[in-house]
Protein backbone atom coordinates (compact mmCIF):
# COMPACT_ATOMS: atom_id res chain seq x y z
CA UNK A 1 -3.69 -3.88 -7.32
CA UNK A 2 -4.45 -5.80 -3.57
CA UNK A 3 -6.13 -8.21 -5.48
CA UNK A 4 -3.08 -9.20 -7.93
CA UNK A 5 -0.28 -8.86 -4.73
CA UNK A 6 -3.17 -11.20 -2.72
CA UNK A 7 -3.69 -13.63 -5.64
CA UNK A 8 -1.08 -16.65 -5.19
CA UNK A 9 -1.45 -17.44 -8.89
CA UNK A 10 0.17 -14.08 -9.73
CA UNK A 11 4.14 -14.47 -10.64
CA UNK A 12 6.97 -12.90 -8.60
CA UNK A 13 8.07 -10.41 -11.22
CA UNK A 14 4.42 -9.24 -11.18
CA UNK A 15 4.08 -9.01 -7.86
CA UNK A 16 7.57 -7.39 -7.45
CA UNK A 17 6.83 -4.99 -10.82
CA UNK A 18 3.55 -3.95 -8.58
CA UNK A 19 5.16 -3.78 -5.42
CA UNK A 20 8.24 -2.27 -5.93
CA UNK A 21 7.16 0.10 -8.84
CA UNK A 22 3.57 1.17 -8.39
CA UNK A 23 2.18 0.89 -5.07
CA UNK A 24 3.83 3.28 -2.86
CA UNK A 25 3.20 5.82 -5.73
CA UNK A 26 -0.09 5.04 -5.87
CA UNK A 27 -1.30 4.97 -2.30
CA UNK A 28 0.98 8.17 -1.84
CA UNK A 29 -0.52 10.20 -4.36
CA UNK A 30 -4.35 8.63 -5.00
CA UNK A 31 -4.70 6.99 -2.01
CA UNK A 32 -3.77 9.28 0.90
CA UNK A 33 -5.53 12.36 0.28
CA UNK A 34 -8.79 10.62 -0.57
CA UNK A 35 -8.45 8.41 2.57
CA UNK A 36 -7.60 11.54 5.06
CA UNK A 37 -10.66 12.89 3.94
CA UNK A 38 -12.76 10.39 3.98
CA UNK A 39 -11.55 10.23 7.67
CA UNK A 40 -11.78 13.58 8.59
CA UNK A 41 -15.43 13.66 7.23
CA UNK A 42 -16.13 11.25 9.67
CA UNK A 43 -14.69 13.23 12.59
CA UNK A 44 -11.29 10.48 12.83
CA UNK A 45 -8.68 12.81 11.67
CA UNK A 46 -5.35 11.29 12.00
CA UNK A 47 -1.91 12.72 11.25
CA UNK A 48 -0.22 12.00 7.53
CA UNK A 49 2.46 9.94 9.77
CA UNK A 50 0.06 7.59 10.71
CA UNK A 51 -0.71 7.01 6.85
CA UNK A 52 2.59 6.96 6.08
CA UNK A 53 3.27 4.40 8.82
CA UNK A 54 0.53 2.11 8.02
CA UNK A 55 2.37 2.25 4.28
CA UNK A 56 5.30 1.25 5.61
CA UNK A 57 3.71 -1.85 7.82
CA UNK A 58 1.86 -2.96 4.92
CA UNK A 59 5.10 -2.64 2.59
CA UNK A 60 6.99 -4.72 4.97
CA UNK A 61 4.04 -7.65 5.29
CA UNK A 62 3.97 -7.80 1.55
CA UNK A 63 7.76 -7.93 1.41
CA UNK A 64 7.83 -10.46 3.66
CA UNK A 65 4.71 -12.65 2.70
CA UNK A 66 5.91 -12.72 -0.74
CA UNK A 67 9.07 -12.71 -0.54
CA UNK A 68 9.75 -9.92 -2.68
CA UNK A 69 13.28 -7.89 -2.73
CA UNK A 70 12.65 -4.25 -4.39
């Protein structure tokens, strides 16, 4: 999915189809869990806020970057 929001060649409605309709889902209920584990396994436990939070920056660079109104 990065790869298609990063590639410039990719079209707007793509970009805003991905964006707007599949990534939060997906890094909410794929992502997360695997990534707070993977964390914790390596002794950086971090709050689910602070995964949440980086979410939300990364929403709001891709927004921005591209342009994109959801």
């Amino acid at each position: 999915m990065h790869e298609q929001l990063d590639n410039e060649n990719t079209s707007n409605e793509v970009n805003r189809a991905l964006f707007c309709g599949e990534y939060e889902r997906v890094y909410k209920t794929e992502y997360l869990s695997t990534l707070m584990k993977y964390d914790k396994s390596l002794g950086q436990e971090k709050p689910k806020q602070y995964y949440l939070d980086e979410l939300n920056n990364t929403s709001t660079q891709y927004l921005d970057l591209k342009k994109i109104t959801c």
